[in-house]
Protein backbone atom coordinates (compact mmCIF):
# COMPACT_ATOMS: atom_id res chain seq x y z
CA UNK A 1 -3.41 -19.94 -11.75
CA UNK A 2 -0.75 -22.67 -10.02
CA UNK A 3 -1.39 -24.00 -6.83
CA UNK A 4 1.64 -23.64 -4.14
CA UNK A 5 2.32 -25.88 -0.99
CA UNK A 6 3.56 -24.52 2.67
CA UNK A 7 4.71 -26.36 5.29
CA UNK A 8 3.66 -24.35 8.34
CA UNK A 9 3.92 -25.08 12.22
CA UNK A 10 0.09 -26.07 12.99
CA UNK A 11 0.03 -23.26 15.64
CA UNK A 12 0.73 -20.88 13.46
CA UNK A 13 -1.79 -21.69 10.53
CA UNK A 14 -4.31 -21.85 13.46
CA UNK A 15 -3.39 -18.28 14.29
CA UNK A 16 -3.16 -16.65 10.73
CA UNK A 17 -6.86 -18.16 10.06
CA UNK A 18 -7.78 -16.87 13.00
CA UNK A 19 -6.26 -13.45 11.95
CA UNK A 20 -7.65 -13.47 8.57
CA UNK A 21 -10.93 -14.14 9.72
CA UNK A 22 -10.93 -11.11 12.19
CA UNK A 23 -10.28 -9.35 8.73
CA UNK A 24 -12.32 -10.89 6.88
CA UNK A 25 -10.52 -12.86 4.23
CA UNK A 26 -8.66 -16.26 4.09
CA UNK A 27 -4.67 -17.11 4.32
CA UNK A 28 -5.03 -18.30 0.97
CA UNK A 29 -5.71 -14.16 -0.03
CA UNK A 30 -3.11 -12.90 2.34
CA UNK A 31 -0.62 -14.75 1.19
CA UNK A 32 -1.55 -14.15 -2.72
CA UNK A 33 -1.52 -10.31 -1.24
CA UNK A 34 1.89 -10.72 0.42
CA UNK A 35 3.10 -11.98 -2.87
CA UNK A 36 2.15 -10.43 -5.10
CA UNK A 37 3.49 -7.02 -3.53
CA UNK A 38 6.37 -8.76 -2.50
CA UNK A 39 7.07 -9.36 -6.56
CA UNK A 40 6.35 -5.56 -6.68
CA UNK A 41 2.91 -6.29 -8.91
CA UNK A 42 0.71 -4.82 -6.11
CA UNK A 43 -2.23 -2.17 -7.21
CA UNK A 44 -1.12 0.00 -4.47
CA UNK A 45 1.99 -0.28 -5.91
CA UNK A 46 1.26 -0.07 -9.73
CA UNK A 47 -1.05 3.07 -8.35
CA UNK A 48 2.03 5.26 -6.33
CA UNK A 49 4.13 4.48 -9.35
CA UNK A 50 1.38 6.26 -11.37
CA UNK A 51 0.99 9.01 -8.90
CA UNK A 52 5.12 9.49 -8.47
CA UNK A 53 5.34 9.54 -12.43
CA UNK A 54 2.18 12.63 -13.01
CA UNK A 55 3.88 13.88 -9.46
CA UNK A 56 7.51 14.67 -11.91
CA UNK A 57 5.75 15.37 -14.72
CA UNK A 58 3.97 18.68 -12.83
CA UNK A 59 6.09 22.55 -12.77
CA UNK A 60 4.07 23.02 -9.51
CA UNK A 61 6.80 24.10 -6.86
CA UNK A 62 6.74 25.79 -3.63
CA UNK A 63 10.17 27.46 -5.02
CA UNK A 64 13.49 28.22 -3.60
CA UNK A 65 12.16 29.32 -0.41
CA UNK A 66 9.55 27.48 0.42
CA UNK A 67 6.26 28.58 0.76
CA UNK A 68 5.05 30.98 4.31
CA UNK A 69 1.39 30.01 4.72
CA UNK A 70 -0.46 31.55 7.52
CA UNK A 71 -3.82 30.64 8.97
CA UNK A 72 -5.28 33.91 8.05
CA UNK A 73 -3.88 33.67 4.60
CA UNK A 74 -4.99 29.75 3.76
CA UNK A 75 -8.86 30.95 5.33
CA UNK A 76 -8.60 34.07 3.25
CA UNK A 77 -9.12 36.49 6.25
């Protein structure tokens, strides 16, 4: 892992620790965080892309027309 160095206004790292402690993690994760979905290497992201890809890969359709639900219909009475 490489180490990176910021130069930040002292006000401002004061507020972002004090924002990532209300959260309960460190600037040093946030950032890492920020980055790494910034690159586009995110879980999150690496998990839609999985979702999007089994998403295409379905024939379920609501067809042409579009489905008509109805209350009575979706609680079967």
């Amino acid at each position: 892992m490489s180490n990176l160095t910021l130069s930040l206004d002292e006000e401002l790292l004061r507020r972002a620790r004090m924002r990532a402690l209300e959260r309960g993690t460190s600037v040093n994760a946030l950032v890492r965080e920020y980055l790494e979905d910034f690159a586009g290497d995110s879980p999150a992201r690496e998990g839609i892309r999985e979702f999007l890809a089994l998403a295409r890969g379905t024939s379920a359709s609501s067809g042409a027309g579009g489905r008509a639900w109805t209350r009575d219909g979706v609680h079967g009475r």
